[in-house]
N, C-alpha and C. Protein backbone atom coordinates (compact mmCIF):
# COMPACT_ATOMS: atom_id res chain seq x y z
N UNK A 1 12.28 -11.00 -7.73
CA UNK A 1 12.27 -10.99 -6.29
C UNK A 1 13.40 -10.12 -5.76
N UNK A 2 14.20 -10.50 -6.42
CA UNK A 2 15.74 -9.58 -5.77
C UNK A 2 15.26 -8.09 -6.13
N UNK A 3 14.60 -7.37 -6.93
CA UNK A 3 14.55 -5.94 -7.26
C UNK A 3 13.73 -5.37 -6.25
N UNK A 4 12.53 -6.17 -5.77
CA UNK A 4 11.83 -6.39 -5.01
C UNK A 4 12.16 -5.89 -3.53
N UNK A 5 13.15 -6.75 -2.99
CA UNK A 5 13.26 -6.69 -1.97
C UNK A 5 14.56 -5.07 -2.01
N UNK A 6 15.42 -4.86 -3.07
CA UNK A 6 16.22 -3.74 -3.06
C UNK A 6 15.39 -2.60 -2.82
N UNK A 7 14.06 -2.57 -3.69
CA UNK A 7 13.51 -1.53 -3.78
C UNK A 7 12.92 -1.21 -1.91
N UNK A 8 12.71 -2.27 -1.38
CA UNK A 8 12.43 -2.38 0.06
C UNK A 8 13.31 -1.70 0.97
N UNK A 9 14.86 -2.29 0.62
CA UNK A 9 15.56 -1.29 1.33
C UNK A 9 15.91 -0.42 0.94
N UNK A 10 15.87 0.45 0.03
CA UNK A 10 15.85 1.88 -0.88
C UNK A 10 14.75 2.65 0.07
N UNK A 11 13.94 1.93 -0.10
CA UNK A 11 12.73 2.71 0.93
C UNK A 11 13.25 2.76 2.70
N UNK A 12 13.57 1.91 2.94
CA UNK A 12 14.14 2.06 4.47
C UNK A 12 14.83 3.21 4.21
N UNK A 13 15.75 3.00 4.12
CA UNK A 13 16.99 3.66 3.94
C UNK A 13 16.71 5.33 3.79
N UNK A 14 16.26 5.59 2.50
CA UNK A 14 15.49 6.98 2.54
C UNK A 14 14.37 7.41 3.22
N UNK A 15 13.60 6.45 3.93
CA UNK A 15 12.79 6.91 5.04
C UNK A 15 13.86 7.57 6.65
N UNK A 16 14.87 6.55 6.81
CA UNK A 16 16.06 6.69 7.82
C UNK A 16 16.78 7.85 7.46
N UNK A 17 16.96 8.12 6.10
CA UNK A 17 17.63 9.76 6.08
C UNK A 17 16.98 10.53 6.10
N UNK A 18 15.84 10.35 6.03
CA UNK A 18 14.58 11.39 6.20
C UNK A 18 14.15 11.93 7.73
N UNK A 19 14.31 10.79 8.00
CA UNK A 19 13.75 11.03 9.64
C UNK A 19 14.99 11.69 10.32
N UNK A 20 16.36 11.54 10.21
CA UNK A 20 17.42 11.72 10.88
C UNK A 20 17.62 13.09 10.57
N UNK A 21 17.51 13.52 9.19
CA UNK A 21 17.42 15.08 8.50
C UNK A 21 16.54 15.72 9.26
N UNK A 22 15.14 15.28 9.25
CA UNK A 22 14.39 16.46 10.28
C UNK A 22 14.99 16.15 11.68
N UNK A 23 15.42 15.31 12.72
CA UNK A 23 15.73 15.07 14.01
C UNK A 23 16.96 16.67 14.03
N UNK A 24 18.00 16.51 12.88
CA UNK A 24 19.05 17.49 12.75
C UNK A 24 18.63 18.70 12.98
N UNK A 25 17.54 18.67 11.75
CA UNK A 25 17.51 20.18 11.51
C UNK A 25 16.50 20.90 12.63
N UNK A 26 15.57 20.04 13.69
CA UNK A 26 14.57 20.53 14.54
C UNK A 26 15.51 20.97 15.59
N UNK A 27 16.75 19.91 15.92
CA UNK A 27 17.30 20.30 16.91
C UNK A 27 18.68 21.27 17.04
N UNK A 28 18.71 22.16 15.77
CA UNK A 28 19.66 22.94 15.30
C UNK A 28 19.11 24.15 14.72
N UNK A 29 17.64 24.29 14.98
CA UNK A 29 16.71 25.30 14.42
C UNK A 29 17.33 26.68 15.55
N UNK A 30 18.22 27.53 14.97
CA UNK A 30 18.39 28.09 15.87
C UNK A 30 17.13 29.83 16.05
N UNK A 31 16.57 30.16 17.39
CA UNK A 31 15.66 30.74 17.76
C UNK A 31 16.20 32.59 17.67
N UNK A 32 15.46 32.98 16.84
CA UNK A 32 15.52 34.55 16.79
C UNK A 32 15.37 35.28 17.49
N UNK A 33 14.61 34.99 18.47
CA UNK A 33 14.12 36.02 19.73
C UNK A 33 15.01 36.65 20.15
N UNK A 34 15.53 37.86 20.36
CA UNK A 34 16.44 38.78 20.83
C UNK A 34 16.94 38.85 22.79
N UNK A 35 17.92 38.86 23.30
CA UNK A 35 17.36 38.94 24.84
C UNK A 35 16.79 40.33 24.78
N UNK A 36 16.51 41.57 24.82
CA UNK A 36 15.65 42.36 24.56
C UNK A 36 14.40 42.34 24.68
N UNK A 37 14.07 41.45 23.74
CA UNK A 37 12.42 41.06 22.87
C UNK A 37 11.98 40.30 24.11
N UNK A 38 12.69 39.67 25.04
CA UNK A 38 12.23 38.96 26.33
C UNK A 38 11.40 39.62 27.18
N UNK A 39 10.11 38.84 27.81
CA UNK A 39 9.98 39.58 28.84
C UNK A 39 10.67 39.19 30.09
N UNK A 40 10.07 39.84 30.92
CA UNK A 40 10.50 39.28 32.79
C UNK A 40 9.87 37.99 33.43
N UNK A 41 8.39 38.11 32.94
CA UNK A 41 7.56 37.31 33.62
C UNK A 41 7.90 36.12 32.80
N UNK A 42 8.38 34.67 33.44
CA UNK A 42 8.27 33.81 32.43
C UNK A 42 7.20 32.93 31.94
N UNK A 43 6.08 33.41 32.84
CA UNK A 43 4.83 32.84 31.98
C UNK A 43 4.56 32.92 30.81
N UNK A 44 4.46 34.82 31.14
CA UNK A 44 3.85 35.27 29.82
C UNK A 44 5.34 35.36 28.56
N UNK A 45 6.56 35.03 28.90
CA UNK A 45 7.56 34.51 27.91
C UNK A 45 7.20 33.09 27.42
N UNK A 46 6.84 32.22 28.57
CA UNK A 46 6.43 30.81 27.89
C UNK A 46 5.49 31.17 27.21
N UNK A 47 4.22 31.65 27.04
CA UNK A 47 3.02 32.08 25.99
C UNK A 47 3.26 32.58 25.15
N UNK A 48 4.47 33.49 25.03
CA UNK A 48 4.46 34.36 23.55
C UNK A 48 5.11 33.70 23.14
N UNK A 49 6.23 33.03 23.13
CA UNK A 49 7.09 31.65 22.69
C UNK A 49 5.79 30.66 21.84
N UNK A 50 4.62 30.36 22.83
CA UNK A 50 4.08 29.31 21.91
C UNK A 50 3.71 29.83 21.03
N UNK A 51 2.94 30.99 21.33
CA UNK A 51 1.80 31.82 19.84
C UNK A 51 2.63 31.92 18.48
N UNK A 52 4.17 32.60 19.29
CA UNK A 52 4.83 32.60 18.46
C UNK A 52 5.60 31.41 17.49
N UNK A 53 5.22 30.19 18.09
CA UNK A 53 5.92 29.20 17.22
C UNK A 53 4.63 29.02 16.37
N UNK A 54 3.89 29.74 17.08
CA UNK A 54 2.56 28.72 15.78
C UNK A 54 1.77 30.07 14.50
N UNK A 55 2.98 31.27 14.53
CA UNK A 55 2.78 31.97 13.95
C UNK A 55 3.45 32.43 12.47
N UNK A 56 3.24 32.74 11.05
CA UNK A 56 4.42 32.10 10.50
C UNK A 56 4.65 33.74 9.85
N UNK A 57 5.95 33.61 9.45
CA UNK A 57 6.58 34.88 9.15
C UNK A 57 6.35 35.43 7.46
N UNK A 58 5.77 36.33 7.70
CA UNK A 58 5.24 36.49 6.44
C UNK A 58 6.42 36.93 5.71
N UNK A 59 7.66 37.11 5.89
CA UNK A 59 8.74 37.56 4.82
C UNK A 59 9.53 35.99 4.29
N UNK A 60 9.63 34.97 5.08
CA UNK A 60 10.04 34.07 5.08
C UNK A 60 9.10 32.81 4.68
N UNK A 61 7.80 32.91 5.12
CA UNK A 61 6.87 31.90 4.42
C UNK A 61 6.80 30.60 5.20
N UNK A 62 8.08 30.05 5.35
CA UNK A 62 8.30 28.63 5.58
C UNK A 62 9.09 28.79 7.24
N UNK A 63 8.82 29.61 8.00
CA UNK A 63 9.40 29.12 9.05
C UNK A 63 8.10 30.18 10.10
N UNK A 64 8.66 30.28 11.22
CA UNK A 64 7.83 30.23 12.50
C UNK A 64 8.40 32.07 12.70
N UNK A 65 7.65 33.19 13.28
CA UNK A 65 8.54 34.12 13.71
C UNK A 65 9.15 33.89 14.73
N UNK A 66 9.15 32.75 15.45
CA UNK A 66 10.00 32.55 16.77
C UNK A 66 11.48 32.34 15.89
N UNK A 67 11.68 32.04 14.43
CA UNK A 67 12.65 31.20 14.35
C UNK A 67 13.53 32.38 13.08
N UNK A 68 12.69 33.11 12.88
CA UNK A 68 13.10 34.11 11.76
C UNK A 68 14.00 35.55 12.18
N UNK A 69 14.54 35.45 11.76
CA UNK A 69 15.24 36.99 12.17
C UNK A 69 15.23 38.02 11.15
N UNK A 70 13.82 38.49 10.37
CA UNK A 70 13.31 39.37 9.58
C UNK A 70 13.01 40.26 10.31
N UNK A 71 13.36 41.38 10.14
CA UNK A 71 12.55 42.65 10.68
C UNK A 71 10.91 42.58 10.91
N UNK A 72 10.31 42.07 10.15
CA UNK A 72 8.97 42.02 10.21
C UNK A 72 8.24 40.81 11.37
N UNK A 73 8.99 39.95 11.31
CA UNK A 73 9.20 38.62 12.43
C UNK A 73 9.42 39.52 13.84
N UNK A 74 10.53 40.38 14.27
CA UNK A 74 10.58 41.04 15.25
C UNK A 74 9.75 41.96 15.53
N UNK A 75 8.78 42.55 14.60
CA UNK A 75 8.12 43.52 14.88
C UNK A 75 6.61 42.31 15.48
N UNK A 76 6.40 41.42 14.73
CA UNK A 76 5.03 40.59 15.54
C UNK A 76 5.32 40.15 16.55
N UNK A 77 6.70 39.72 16.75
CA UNK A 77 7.25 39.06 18.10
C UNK A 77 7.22 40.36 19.25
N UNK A 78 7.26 41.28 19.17
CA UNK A 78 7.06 42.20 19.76
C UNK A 78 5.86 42.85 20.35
N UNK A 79 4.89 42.66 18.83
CA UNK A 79 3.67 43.14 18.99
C UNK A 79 2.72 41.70 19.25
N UNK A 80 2.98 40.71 19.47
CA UNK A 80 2.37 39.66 20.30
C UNK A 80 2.92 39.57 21.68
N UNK A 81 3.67 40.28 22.58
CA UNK A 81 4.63 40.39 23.59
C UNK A 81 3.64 41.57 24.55
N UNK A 82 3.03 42.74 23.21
CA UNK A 82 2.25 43.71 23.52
C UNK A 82 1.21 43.49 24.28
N UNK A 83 0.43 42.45 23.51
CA UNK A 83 -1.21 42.07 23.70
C UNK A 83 -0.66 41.11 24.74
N UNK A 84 0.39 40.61 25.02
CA UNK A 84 0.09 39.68 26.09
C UNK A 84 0.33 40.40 27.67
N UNK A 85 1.39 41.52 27.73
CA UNK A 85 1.31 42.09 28.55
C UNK A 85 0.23 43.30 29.12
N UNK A 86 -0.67 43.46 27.90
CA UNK A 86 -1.77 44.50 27.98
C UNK A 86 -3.02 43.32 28.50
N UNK A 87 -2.67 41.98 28.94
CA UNK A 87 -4.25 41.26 29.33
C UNK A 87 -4.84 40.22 28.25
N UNK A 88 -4.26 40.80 27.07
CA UNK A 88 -4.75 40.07 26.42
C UNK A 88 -4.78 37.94 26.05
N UNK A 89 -5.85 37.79 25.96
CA UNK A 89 -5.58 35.93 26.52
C UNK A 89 -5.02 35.39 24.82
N UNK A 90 -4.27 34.32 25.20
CA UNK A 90 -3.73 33.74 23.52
C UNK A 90 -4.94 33.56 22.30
N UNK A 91 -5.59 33.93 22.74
CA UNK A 91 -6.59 33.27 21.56
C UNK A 91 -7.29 34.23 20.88
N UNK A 92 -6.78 35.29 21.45
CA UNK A 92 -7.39 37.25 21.51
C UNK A 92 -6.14 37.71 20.56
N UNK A 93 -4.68 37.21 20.96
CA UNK A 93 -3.62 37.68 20.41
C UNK A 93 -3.61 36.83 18.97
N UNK A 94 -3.48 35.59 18.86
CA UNK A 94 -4.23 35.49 17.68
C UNK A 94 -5.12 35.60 16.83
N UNK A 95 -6.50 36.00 17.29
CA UNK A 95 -7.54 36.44 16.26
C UNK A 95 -7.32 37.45 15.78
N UNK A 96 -6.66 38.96 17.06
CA UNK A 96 -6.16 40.02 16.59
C UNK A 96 -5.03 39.77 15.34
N UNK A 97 -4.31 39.03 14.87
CA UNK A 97 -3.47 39.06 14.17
C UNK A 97 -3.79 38.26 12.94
N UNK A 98 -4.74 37.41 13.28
CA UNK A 98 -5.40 36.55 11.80
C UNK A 98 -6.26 37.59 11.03
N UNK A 99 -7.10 38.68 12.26
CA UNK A 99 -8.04 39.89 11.61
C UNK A 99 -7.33 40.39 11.11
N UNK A 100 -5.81 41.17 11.15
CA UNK A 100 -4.71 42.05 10.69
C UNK A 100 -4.25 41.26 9.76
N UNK A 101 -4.30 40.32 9.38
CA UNK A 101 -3.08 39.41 8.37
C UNK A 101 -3.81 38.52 7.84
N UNK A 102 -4.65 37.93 7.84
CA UNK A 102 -5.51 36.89 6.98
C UNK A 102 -4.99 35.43 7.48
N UNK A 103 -5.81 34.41 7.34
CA UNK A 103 -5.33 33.14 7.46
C UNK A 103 -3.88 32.81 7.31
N UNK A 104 -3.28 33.36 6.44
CA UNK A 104 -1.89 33.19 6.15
C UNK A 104 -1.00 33.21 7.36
N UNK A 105 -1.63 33.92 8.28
CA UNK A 105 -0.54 34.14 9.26
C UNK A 105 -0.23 33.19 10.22
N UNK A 106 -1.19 32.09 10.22
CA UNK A 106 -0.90 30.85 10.50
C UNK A 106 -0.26 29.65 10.12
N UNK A 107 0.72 29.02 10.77
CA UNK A 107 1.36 27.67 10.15
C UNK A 107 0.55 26.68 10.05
N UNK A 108 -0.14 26.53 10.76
CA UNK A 108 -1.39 25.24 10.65
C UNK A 108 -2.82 26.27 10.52
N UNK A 109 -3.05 26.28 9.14
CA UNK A 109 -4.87 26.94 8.79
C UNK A 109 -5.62 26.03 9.76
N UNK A 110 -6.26 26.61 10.09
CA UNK A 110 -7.99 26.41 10.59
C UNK A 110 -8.97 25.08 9.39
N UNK A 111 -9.52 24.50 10.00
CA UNK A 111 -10.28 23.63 8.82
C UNK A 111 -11.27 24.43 8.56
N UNK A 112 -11.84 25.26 7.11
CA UNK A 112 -12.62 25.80 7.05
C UNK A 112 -13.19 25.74 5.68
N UNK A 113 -14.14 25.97 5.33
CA UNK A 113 -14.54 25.86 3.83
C UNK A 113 -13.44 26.39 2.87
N UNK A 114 -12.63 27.68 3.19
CA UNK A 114 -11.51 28.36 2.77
C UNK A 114 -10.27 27.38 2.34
N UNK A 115 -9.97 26.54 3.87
CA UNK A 115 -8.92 26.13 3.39
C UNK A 115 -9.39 24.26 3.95
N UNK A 116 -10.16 24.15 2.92
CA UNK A 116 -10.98 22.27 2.21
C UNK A 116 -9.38 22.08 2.08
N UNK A 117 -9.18 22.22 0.79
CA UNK A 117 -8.35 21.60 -0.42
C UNK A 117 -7.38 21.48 0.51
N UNK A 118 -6.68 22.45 1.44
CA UNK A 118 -5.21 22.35 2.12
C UNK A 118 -5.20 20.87 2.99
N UNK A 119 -6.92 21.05 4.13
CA UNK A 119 -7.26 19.47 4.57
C UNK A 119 -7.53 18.56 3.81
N UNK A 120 -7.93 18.73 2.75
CA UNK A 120 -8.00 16.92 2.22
C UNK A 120 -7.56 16.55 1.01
N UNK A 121 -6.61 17.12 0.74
CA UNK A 121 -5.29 17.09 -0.70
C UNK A 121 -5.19 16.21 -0.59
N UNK A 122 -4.01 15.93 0.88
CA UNK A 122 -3.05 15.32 0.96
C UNK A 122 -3.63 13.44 1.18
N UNK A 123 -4.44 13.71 2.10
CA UNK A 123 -4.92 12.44 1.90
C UNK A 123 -5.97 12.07 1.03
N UNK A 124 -6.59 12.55 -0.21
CA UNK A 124 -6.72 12.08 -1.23
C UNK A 124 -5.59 11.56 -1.58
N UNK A 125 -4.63 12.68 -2.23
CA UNK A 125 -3.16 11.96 -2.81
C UNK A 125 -2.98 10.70 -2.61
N UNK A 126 -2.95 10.45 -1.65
CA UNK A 126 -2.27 9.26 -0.75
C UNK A 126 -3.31 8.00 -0.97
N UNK A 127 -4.62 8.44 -0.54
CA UNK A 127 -5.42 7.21 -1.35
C UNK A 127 -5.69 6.98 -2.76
N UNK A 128 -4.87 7.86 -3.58
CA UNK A 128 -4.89 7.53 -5.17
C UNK A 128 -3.51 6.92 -5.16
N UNK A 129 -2.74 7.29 -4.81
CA UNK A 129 -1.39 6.41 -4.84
C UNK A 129 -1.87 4.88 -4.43
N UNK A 130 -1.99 4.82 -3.45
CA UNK A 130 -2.30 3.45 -2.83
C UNK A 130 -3.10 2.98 -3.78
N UNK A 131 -4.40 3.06 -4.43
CA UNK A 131 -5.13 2.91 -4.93
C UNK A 131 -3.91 2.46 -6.74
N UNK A 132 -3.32 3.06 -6.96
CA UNK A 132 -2.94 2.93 -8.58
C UNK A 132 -1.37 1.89 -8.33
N UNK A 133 -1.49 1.81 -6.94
CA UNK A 133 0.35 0.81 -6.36
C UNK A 133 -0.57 -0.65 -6.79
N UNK A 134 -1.73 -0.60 -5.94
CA UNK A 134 -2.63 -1.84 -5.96
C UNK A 134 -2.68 -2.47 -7.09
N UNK A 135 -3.36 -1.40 -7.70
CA UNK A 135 -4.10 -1.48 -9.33
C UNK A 135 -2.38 -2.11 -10.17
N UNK A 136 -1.46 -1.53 -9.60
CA UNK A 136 -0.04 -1.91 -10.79
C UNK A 136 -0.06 -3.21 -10.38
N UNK A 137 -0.21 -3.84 -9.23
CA UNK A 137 0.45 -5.07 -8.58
C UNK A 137 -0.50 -5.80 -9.17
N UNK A 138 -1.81 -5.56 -9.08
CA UNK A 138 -2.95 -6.54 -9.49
C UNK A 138 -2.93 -6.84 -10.81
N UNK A 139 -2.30 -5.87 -11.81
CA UNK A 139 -1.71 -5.96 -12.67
C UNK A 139 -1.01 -7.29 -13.49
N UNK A 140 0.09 -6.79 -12.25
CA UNK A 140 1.65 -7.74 -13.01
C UNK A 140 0.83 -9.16 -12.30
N UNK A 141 0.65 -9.32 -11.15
CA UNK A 141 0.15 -10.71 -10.93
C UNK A 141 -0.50 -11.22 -11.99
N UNK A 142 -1.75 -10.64 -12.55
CA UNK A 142 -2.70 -11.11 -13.64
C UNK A 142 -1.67 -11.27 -15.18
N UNK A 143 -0.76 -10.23 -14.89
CA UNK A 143 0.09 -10.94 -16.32
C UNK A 143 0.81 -11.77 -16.10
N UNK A 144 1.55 -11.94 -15.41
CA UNK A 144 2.21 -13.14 -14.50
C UNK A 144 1.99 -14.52 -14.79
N UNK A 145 0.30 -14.81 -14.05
CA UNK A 145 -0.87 -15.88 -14.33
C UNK A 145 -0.95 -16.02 -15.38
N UNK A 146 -0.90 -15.24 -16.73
CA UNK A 146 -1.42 -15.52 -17.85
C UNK A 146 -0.26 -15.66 -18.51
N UNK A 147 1.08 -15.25 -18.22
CA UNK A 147 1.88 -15.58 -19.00
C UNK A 147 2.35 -17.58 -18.72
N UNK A 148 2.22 -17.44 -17.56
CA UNK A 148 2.40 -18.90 -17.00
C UNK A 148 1.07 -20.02 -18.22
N UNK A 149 -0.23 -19.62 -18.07
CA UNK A 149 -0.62 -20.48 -18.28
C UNK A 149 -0.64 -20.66 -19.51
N UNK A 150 -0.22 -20.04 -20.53
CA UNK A 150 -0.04 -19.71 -22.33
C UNK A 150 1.43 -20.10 -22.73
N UNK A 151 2.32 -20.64 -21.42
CA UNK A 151 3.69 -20.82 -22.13
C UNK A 151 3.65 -21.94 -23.05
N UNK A 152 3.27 -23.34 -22.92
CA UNK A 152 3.28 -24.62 -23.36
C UNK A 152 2.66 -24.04 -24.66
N UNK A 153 3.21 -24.98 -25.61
CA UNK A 153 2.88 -24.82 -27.07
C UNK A 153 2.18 -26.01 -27.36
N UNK A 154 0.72 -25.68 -28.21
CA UNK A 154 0.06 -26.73 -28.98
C UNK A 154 0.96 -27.64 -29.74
N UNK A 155 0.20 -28.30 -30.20
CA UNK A 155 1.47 -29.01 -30.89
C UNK A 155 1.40 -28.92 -32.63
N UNK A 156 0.37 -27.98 -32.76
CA UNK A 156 0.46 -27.37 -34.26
C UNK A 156 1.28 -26.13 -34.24
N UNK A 157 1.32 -25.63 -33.31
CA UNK A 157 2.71 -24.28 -32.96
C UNK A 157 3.87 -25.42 -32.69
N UNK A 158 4.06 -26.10 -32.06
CA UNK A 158 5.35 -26.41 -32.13
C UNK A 158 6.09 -27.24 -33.49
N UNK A 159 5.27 -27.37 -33.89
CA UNK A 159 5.13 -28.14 -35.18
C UNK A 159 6.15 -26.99 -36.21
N UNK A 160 5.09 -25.57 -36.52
CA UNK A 160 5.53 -24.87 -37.34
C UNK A 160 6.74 -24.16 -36.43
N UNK A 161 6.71 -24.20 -35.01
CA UNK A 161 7.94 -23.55 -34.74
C UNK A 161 9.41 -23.99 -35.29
N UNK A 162 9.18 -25.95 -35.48
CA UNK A 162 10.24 -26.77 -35.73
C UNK A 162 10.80 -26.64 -37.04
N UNK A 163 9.63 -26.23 -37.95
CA UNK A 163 9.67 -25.81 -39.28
C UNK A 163 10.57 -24.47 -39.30
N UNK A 164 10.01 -23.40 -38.78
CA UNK A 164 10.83 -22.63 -39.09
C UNK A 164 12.36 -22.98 -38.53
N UNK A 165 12.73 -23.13 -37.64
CA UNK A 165 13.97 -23.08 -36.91
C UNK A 165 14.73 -23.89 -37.98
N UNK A 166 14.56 -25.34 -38.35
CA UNK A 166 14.74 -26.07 -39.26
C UNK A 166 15.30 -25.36 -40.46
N UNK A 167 13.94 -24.10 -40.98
CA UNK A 167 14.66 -23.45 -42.23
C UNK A 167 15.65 -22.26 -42.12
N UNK A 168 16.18 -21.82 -40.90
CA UNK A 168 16.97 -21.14 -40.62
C UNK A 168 18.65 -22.12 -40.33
N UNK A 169 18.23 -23.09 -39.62
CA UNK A 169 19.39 -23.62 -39.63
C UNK A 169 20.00 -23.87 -40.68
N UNK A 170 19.12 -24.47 -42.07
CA UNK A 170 19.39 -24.88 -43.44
C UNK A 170 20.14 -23.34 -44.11
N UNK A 171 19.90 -22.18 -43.92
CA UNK A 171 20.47 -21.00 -44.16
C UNK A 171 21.50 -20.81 -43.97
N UNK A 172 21.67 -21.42 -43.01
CA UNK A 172 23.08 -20.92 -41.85
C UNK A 172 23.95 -22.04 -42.06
């Protein structure tokens, strides 16, 4: 019971540094955008800001070009700045750039036959875990039960148990 309940707060605990680590690092993510790279209008700055957070930097992989300061990050941040001041609507400035760059160029893929496995990995995973946590617990209970009900000794086992112990003590 006591390992039990440690292992309980092991799990708090590293869920609480977990959550506090991303709170840090979201709100210390510091933003690449150049004042330059700005436009005037702050609409169309609030719009290229979003496209751009939901666009991911192909030199860097793991972050946003809003958040990258790669040359190549400034050149889409720029050239999504383009299409928005030429008319173009967000959903035009992205297709144009998924046609130029492939799915990749997105932080969140599209659900598509392409990318199955990326949507339903994770929650498979997660229902095989759950599924084999169960299966362990259902486990130890059932050995548990059976160790309980097999402890008491017949009394032809305790018999020869007395025997032996008997001929060990006589040794000793």
């Amino acid at each position: 019971m006591v390992s039990f309940l440690y292992r309980i707060k092991l799990c708090v605990v590293f869920i609480g540094v977990l959550i506090i680590s991303l709170n840090v690092g979201a709100a210390t993510s510091a933003r690449a955008v150049e004042p330059d790279e700005r436009l005037a209008d702050p609409v169309l700055e609030a719009r290229a800001r979003a496209i751009s957070a939901e666009l991911r930097c192909l030199v860097c992989q793991n972050q946003s070009i809003d958040d990258s300061s790669a040359p190549l990050a400034r050149d889409l941040r720029l050239l999504v700045r383009e299409r928005l001041v030429a008319g173009n609507s967000d959903a035009d400035v992205t297709r144009f750039l998924v046609d130029r760059y492939g799915e990749f160029v997105l932080l969140r893929p599209r659900f598509s036959s392409q990318t199955l496995v990326l949507w339903l990995a994770p929650p498979m995973l997660l229902a095989f875990a759950v599924l084999a946590l169960w299966r362990r617990s259902r486990h130890r209970i059932d050995t548990f039960a059976l160790s309980d009900s097999t402890s008491a000794l017949t009394t032809d086992e305790a018999r020869r148990l007395d025997k032996i112990l008997s001929g060990l003590r006589e040794r000793n």
